[in-house]
N, C-alpha and C. Protein backbone atom coordinates (compact mmCIF):
# COMPACT_ATOMS: atom_id res chain seq x y z
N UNK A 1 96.67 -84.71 27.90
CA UNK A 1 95.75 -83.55 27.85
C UNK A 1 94.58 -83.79 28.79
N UNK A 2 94.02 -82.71 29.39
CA UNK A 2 93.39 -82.95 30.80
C UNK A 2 91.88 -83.09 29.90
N UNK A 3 90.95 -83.42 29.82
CA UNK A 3 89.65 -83.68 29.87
C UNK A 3 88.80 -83.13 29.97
N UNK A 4 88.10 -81.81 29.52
CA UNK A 4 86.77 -81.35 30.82
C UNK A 4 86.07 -81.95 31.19
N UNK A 5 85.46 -81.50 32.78
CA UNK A 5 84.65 -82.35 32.87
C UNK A 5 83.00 -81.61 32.63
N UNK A 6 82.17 -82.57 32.62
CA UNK A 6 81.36 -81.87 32.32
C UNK A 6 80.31 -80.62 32.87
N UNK A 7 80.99 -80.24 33.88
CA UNK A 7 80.60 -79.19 34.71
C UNK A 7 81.27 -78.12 33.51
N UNK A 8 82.42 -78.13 33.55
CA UNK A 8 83.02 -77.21 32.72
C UNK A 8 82.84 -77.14 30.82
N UNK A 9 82.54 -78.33 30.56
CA UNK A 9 81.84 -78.37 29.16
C UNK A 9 80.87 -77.42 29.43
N UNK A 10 79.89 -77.74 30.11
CA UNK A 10 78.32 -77.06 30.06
C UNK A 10 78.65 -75.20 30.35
N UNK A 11 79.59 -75.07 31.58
CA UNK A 11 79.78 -73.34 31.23
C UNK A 11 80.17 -73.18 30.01
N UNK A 12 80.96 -74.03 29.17
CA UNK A 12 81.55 -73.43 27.89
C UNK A 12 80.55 -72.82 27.26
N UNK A 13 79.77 -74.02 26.82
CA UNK A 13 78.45 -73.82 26.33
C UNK A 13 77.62 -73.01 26.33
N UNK A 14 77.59 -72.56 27.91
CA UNK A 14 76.29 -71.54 28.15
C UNK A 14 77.39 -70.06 28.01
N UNK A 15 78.62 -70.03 28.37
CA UNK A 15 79.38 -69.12 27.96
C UNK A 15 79.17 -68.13 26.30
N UNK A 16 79.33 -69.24 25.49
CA UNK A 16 79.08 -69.62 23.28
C UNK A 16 77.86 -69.00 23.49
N UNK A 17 76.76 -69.26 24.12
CA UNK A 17 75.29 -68.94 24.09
C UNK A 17 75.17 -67.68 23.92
N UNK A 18 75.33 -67.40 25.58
CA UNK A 18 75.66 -65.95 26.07
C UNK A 18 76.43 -64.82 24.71
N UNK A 19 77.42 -64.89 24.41
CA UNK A 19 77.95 -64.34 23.45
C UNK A 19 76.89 -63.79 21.94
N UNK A 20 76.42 -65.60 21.78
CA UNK A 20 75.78 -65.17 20.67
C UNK A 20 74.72 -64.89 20.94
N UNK A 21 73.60 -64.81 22.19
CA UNK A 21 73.02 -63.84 22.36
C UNK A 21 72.89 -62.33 22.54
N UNK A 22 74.15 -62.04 22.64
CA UNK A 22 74.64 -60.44 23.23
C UNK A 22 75.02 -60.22 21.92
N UNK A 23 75.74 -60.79 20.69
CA UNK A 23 75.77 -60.27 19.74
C UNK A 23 74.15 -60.26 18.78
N UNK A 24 73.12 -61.00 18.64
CA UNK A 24 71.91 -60.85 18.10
C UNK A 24 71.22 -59.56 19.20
N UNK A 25 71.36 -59.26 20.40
CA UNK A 25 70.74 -58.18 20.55
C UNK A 25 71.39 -56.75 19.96
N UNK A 26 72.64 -57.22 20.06
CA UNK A 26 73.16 -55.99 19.19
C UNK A 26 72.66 -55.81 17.99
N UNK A 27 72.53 -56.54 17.16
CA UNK A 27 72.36 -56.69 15.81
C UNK A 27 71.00 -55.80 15.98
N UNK A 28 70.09 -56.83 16.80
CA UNK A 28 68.22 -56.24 16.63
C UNK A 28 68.84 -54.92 17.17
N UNK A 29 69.08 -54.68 18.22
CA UNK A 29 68.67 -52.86 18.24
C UNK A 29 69.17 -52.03 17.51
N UNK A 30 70.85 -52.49 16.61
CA UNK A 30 71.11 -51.53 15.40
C UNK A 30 69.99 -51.41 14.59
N UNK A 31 69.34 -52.82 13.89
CA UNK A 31 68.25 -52.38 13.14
C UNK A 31 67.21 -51.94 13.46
N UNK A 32 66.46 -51.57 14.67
CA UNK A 32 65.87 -50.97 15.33
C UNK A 32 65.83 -49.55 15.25
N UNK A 33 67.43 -48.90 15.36
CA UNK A 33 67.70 -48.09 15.77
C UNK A 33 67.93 -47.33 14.30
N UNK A 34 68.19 -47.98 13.47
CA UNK A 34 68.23 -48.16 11.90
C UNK A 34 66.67 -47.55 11.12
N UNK A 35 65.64 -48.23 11.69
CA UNK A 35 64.60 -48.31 11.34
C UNK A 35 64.17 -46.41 11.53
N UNK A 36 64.15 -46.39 12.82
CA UNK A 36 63.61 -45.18 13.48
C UNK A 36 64.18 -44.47 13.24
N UNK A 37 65.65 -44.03 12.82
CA UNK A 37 66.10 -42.52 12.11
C UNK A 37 65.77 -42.77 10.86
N UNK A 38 65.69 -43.71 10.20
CA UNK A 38 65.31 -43.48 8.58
C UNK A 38 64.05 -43.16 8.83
N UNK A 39 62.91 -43.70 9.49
CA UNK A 39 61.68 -43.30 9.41
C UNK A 39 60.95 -41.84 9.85
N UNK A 40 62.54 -41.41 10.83
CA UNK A 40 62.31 -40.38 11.21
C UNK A 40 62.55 -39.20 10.07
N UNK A 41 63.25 -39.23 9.11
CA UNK A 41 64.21 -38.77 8.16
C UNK A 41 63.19 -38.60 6.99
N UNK A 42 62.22 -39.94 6.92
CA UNK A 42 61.20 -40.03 5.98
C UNK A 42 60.02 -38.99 6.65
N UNK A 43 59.91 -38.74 7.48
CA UNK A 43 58.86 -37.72 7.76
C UNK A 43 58.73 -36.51 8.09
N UNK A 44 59.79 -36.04 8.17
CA UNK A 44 60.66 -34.71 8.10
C UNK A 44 60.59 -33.92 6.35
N UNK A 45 61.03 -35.20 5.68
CA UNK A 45 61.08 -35.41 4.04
C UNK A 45 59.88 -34.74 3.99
N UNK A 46 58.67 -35.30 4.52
CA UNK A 46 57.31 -35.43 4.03
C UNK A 46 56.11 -34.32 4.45
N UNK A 47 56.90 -33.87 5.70
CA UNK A 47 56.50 -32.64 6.30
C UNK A 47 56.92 -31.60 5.81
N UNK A 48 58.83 -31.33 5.37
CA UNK A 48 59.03 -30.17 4.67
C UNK A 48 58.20 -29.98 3.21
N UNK A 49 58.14 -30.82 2.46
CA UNK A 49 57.52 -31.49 1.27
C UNK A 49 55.48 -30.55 1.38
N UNK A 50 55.40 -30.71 2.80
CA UNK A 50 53.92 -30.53 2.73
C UNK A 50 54.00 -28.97 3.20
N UNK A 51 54.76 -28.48 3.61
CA UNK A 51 55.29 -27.10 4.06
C UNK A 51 55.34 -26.33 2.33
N UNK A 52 56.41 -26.79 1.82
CA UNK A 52 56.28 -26.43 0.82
C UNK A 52 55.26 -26.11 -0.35
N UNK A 53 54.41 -27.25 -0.48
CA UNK A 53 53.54 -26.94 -1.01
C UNK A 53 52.47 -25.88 -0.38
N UNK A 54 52.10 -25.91 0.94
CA UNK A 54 51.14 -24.97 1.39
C UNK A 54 52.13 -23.32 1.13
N UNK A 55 53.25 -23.22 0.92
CA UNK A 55 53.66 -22.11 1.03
C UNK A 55 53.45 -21.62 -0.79
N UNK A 56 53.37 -22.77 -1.54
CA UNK A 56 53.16 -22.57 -3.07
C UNK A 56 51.30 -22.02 -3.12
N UNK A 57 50.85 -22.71 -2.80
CA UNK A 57 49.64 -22.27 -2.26
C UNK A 57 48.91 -21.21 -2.40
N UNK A 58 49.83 -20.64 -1.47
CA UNK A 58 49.14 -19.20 -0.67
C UNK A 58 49.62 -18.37 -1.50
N UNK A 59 50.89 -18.70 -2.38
CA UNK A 59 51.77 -17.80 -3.38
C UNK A 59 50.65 -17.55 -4.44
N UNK A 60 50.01 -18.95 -4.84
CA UNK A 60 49.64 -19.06 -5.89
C UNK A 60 48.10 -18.10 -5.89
N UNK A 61 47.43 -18.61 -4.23
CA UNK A 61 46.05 -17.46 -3.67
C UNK A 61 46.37 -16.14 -3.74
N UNK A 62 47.32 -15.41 -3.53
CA UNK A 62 47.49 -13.94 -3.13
C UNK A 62 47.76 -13.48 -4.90
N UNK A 63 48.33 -14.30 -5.59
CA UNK A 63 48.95 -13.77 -6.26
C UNK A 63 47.38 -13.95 -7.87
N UNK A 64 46.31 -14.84 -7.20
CA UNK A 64 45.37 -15.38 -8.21
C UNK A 64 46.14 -16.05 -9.68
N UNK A 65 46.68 -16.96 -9.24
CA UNK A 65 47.48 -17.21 -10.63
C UNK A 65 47.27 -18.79 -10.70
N UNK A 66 47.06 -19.52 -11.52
CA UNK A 66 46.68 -21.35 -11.28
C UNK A 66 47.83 -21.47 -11.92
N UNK A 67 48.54 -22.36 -11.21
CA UNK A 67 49.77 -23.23 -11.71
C UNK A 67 48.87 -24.61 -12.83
N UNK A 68 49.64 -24.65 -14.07
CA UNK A 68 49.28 -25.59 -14.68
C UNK A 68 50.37 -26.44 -14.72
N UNK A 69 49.84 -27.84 -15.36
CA UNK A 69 51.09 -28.73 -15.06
C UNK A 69 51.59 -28.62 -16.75
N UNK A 70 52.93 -29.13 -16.20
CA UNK A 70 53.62 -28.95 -17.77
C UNK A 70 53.26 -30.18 -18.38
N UNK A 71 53.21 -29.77 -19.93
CA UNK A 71 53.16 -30.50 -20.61
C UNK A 71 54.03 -31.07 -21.68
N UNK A 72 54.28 -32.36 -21.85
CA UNK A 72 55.37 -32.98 -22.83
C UNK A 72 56.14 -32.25 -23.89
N UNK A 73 57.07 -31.94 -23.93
CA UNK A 73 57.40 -31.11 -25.25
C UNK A 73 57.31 -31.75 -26.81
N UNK A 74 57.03 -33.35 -26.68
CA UNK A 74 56.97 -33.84 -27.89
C UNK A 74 54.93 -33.78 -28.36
N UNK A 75 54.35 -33.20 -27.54
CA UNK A 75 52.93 -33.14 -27.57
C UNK A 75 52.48 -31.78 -28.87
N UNK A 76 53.29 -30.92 -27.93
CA UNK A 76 53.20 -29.60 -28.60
C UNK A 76 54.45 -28.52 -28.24
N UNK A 77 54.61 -27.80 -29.52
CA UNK A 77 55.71 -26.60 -29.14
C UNK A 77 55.06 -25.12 -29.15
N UNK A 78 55.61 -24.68 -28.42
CA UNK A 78 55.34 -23.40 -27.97
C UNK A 78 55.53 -22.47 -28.77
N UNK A 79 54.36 -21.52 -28.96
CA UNK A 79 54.36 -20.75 -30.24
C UNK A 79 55.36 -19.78 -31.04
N UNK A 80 56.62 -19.76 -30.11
CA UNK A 80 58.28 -19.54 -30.72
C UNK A 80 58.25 -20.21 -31.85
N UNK A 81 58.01 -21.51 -31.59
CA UNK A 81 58.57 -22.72 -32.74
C UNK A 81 57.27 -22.89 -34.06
N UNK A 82 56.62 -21.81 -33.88
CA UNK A 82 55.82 -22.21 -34.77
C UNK A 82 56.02 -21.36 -36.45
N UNK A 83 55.55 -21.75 -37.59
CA UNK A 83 54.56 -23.06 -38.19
C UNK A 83 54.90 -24.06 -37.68
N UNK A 84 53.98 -25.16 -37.16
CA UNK A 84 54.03 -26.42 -37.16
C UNK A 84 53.37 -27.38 -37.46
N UNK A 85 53.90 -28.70 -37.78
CA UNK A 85 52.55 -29.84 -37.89
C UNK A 85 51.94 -30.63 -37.58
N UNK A 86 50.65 -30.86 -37.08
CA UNK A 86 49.93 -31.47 -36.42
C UNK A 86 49.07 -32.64 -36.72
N UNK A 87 49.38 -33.37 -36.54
CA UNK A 87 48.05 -34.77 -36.92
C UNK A 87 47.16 -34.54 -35.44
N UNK A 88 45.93 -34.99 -35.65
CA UNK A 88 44.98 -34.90 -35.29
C UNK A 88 44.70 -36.17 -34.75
N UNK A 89 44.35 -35.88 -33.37
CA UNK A 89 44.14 -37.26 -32.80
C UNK A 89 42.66 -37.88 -32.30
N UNK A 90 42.16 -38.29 -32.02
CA UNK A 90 41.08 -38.84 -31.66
C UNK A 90 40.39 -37.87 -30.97
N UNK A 91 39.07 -37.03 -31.13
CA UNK A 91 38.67 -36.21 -29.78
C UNK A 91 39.14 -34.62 -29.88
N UNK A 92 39.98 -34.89 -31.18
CA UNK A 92 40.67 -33.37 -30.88
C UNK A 92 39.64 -32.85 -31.59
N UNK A 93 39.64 -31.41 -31.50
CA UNK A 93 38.51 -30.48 -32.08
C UNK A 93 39.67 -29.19 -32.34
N UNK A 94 39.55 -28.29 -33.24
CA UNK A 94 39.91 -26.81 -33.22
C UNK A 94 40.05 -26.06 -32.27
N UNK A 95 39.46 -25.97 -31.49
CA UNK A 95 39.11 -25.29 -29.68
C UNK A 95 40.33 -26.11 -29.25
N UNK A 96 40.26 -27.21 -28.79
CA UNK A 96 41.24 -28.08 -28.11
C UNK A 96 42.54 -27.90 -28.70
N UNK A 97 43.23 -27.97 -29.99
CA UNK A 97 44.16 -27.76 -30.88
C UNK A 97 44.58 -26.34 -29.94
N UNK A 98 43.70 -25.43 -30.77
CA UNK A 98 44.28 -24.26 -30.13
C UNK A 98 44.76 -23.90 -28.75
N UNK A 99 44.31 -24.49 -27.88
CA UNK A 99 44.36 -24.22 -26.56
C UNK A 99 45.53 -25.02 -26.44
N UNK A 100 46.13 -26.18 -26.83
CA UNK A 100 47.41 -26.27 -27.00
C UNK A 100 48.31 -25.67 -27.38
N UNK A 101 48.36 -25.23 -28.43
CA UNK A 101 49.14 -24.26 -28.93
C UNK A 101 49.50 -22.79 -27.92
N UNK A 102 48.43 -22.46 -27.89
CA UNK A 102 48.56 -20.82 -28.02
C UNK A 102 47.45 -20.70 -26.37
N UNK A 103 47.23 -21.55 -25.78
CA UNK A 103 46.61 -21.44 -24.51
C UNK A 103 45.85 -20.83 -23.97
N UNK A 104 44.95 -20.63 -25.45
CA UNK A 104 43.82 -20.07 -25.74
C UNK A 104 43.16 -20.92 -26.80
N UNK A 105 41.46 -21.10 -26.81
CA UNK A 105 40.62 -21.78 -27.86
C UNK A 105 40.31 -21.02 -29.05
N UNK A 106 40.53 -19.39 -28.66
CA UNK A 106 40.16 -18.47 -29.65
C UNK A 106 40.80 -18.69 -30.72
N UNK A 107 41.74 -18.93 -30.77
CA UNK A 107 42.87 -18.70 -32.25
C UNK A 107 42.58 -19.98 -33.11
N UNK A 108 41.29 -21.08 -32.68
CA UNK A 108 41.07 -21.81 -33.84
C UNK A 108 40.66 -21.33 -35.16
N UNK A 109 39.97 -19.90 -35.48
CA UNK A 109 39.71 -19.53 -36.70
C UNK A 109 40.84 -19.24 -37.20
N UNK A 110 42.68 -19.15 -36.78
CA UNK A 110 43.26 -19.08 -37.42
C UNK A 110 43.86 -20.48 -37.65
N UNK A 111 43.78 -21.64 -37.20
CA UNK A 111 43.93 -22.98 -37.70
C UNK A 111 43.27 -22.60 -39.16
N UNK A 112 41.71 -23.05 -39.06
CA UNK A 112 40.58 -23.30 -39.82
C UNK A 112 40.89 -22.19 -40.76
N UNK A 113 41.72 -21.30 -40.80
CA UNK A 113 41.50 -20.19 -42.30
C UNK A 113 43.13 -20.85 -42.75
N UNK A 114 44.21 -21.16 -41.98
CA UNK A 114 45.26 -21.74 -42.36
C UNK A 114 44.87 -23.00 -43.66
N UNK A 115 44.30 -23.74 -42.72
CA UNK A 115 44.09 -25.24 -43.75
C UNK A 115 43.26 -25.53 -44.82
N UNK A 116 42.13 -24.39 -44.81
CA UNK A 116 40.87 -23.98 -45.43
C UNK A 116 39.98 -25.49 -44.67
N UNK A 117 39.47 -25.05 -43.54
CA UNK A 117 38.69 -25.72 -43.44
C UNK A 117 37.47 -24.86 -43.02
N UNK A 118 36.64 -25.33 -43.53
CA UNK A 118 35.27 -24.99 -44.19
C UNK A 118 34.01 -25.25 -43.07
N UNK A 119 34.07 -26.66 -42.65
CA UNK A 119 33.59 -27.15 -41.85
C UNK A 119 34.06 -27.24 -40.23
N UNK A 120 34.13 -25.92 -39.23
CA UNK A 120 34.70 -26.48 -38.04
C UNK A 120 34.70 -27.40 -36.89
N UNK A 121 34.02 -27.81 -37.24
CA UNK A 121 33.01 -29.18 -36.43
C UNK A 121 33.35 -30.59 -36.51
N UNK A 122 34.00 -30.49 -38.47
CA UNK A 122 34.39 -31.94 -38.87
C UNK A 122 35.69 -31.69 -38.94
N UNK A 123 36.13 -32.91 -38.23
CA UNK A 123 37.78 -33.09 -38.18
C UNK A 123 38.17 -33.95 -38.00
N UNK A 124 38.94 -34.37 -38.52
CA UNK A 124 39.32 -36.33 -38.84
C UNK A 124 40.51 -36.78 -37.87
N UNK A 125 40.62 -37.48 -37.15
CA UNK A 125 41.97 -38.25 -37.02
C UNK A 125 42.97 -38.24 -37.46
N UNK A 126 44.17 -38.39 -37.02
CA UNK A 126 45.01 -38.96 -38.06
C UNK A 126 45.68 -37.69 -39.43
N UNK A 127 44.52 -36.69 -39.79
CA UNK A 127 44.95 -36.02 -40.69
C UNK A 127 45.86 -34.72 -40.08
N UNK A 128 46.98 -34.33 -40.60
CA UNK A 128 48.00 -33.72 -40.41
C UNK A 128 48.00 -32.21 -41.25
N UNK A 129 47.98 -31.20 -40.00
CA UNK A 129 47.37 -29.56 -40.51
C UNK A 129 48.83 -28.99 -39.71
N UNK A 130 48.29 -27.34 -40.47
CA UNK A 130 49.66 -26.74 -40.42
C UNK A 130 48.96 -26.19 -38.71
N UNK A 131 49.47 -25.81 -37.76
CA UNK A 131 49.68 -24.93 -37.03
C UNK A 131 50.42 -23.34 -37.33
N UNK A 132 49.55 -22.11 -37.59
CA UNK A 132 50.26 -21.14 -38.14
C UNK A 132 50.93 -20.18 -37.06
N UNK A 133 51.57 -19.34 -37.73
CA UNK A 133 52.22 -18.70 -36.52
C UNK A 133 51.54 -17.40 -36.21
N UNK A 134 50.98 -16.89 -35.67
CA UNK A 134 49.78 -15.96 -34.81
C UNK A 134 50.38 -15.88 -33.65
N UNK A 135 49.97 -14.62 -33.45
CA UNK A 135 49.69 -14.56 -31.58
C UNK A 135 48.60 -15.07 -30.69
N UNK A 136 49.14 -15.13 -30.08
CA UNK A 136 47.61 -15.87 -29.24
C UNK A 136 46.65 -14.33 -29.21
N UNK A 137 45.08 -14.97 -29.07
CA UNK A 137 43.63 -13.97 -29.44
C UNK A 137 44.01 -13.31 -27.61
N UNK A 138 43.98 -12.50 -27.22
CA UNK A 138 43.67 -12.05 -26.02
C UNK A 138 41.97 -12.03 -25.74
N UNK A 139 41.76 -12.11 -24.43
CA UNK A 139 39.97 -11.59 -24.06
C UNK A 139 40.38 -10.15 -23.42
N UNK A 140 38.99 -9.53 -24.25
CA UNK A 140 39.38 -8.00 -23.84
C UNK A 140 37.75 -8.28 -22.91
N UNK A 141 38.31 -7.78 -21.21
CA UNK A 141 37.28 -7.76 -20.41
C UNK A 141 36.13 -6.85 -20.70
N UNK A 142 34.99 -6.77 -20.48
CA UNK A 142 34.01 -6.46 -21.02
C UNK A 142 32.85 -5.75 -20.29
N UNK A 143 32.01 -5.18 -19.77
CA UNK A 143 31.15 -4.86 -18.76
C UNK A 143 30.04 -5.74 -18.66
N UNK A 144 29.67 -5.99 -18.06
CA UNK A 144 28.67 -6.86 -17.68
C UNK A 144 27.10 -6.40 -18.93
N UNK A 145 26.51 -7.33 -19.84
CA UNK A 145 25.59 -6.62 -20.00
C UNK A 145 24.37 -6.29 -19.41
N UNK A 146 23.84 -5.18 -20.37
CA UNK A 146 22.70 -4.58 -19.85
C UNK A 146 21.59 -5.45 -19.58
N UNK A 147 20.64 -5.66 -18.85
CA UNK A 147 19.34 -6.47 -18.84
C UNK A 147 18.84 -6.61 -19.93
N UNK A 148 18.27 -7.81 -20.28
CA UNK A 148 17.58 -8.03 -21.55
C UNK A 148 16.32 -7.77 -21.62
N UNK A 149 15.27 -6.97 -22.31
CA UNK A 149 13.63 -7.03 -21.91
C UNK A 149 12.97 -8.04 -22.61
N UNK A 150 12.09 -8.55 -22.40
CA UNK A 150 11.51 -9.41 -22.68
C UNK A 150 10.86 -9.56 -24.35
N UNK A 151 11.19 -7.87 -24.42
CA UNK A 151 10.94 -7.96 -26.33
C UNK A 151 12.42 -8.24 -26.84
N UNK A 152 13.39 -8.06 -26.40
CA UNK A 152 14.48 -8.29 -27.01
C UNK A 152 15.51 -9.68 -27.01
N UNK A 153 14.93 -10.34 -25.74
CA UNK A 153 15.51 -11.81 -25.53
C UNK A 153 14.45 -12.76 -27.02
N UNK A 154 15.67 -13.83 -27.09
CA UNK A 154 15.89 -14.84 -28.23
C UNK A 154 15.14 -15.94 -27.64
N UNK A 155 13.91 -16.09 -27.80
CA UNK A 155 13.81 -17.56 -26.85
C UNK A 155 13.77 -19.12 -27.62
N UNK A 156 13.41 -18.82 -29.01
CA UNK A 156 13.59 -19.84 -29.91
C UNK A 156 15.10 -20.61 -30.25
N UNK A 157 14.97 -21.88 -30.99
CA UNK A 157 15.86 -22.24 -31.75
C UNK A 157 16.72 -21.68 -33.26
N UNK A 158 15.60 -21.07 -33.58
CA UNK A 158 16.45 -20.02 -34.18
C UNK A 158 16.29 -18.64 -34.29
N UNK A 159 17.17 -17.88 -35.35
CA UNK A 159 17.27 -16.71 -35.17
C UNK A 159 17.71 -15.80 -36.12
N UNK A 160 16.85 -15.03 -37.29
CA UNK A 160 17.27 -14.63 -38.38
C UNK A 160 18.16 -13.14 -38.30
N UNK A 161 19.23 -13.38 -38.30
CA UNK A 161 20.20 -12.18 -38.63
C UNK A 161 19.66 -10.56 -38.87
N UNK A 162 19.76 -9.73 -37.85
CA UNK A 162 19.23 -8.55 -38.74
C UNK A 162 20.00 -7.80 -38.54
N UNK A 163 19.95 -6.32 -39.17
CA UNK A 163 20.94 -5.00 -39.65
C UNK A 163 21.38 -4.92 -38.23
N UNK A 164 22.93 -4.90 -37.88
CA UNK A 164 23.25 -4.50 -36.68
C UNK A 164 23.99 -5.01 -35.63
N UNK A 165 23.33 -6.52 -36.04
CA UNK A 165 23.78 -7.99 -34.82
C UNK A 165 25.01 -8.00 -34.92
N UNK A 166 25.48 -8.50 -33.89
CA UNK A 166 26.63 -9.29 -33.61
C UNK A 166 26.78 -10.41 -32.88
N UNK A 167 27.14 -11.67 -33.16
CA UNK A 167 27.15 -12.84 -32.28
C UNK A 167 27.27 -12.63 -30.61
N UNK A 168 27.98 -11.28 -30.11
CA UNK A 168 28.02 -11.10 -28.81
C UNK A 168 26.63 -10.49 -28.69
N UNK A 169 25.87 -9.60 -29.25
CA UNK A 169 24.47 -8.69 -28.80
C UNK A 169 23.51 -10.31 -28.92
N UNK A 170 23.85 -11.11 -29.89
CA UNK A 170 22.73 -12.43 -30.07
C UNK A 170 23.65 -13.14 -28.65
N UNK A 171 24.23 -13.61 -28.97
CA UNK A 171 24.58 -14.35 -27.47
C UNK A 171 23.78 -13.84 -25.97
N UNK A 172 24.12 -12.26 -26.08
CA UNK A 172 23.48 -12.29 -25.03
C UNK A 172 21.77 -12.22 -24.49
N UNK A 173 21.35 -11.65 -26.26
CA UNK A 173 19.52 -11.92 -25.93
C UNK A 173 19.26 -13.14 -25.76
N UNK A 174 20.23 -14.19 -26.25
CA UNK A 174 19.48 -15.75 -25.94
C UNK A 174 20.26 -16.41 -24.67
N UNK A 175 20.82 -15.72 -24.14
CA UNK A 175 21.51 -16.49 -23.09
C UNK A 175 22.02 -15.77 -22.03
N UNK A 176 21.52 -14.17 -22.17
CA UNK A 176 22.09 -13.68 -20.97
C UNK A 176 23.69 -13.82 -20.84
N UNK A 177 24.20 -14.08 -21.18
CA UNK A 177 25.69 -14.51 -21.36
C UNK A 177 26.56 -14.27 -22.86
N UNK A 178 26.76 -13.17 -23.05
CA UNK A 178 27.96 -12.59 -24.16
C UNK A 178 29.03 -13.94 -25.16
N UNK A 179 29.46 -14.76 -24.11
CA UNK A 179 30.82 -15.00 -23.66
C UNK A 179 30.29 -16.85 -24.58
N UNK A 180 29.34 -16.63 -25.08
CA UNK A 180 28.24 -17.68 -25.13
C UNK A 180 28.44 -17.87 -26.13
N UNK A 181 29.03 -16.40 -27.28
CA UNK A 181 28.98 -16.83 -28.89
C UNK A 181 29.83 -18.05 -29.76
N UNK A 182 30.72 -18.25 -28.77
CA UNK A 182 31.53 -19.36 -29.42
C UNK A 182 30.80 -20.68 -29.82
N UNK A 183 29.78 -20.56 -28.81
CA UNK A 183 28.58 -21.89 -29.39
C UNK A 183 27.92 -21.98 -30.35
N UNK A 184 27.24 -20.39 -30.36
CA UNK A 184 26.68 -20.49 -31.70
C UNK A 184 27.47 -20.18 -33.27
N UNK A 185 28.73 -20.03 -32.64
CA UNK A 185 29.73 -20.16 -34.11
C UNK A 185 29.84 -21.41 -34.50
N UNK A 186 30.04 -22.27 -33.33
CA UNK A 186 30.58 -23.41 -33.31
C UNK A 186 29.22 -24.59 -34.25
N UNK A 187 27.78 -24.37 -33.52
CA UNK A 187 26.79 -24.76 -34.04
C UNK A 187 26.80 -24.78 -35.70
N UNK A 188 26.90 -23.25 -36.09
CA UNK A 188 26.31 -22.82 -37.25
C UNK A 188 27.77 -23.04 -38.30
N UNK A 189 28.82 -23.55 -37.85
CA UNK A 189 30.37 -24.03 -38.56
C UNK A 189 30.65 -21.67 -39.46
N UNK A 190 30.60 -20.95 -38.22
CA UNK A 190 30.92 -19.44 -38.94
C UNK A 190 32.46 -19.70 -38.98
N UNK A 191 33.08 -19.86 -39.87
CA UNK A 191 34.38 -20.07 -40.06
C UNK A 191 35.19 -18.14 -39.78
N UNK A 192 34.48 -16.88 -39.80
CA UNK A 192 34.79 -16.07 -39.19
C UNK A 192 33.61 -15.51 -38.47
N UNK A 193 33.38 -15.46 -37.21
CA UNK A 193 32.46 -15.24 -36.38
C UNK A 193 32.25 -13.76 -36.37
N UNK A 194 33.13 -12.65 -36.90
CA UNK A 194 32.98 -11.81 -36.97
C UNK A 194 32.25 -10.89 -38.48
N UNK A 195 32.27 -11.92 -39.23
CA UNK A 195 31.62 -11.69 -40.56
C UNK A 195 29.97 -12.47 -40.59
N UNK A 196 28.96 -12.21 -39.89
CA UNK A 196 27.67 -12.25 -40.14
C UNK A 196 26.59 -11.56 -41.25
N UNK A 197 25.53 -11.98 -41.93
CA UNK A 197 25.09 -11.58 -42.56
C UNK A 197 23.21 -10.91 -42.81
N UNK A 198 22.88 -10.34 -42.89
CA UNK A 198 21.20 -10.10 -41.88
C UNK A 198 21.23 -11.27 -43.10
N UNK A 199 19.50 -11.44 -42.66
CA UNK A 199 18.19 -12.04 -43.17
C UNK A 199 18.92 -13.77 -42.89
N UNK A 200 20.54 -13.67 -42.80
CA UNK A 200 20.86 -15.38 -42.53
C UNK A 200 20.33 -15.74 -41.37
N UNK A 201 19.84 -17.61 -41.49
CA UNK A 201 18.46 -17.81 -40.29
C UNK A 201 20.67 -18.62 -39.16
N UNK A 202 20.41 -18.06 -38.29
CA UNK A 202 21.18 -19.04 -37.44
C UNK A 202 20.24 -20.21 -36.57
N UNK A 203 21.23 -21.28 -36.18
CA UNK A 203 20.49 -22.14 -35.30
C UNK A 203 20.77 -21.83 -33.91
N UNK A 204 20.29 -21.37 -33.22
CA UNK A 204 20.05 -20.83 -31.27
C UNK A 204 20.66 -22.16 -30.36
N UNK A 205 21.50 -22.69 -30.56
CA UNK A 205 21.44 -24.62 -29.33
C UNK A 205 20.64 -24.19 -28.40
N UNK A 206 20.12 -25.32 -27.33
CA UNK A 206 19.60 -25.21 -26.42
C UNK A 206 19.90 -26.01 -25.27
């Protein structure tokens, strides 16, 4: 068997080299080439993605409507499914309750006449009330009120009930703002805000 010599060893060699250099550049520019359509692919993703949303957008501007985000179905059920029962969690209030429910705060006086609660202000943790089945309260839009004169605005902390009132006519002598009475229901625990009584003193917040 003939020998190489080493002229011909060393082309072998640089021959082996050669090869496996021409195969590692292949390799790098597949992944190269790898890299840049996926990345290209990822920003296309990210652009239609941002298209989309601006087109939700403008749906949502023309049309004045706020998209809310959904919420858990094990949180709360939708007033189809109602009576239901509720434990009370940390922070929750009647207002908040309701506005879960029924996606409105108004319909807490029908919690609070459900459970007989007395006190709307105090509400415990942990304790477990019925959710009743009601419709949600609608807001019936309203006209702006009239100017208040200066004999008829509320400027104190409180405010004794007389022949006539209504938490919206008091709301708005002490606050210029109608829309206001839920505070002072909320203050004074009126378990029906619509049942007031003269000569009763309310407390005005400030």
């Amino acid at each position: 068997m003939k020998k190489n010599t080493p002229v011909e060893e060393t082309k072998s060699i640089e021959s082996i080299i050669s090869m496996l250099l021409g195969v590692a550049v292949i390799i790098i520019v597949g992944v190269l080439l790898f890299n840049y359509f996926r990345g290209l692919a990822k920003n296309l993703k990210t652009q239609n993605q941002s298209e989309e949303n601006k087109t939700e957008n403008v749906e949502l501007e023309e049309t004045g409507t706020t998209k809310k985000q959904p919420t858990a179905a094990s949180e709360f059920k939708p007033p189809q499914d109602l009576p239901a029962k509720y434990v009370v969690k940390k922070g929750d209030s009647l207002w908040k309750i309701s506005e879960k429910f029924y996606g409105i705060g108004f319909n807490f006086i029908d919690i609070a006449k459900e459970n007989k609660i007395e006190n709307t202000n105090l509400l415990f943790a942990d304790k477990e009330i019925t959710i009743p089945k009601v419709n949600p309260k609608t807001v019936v839009k309203i006209e702006p009120a009239k100017a208040v004169t200066s004999s008829q605005a509320i400027t104190g902390d409180k405010y004794t009930i007389q022949k006539g009132d209504s938490l919206w006519n008091i709301s708005v002598r002490a606050y210029q703002d109608g829309f206001k009475w839920v505070l002072i229901a909320k203050t004074n625990n009126l378990v029906n805000p619509n049942l007031i009584h003269s000569d009763n003193v309310l407390t005005i917040p400030r």
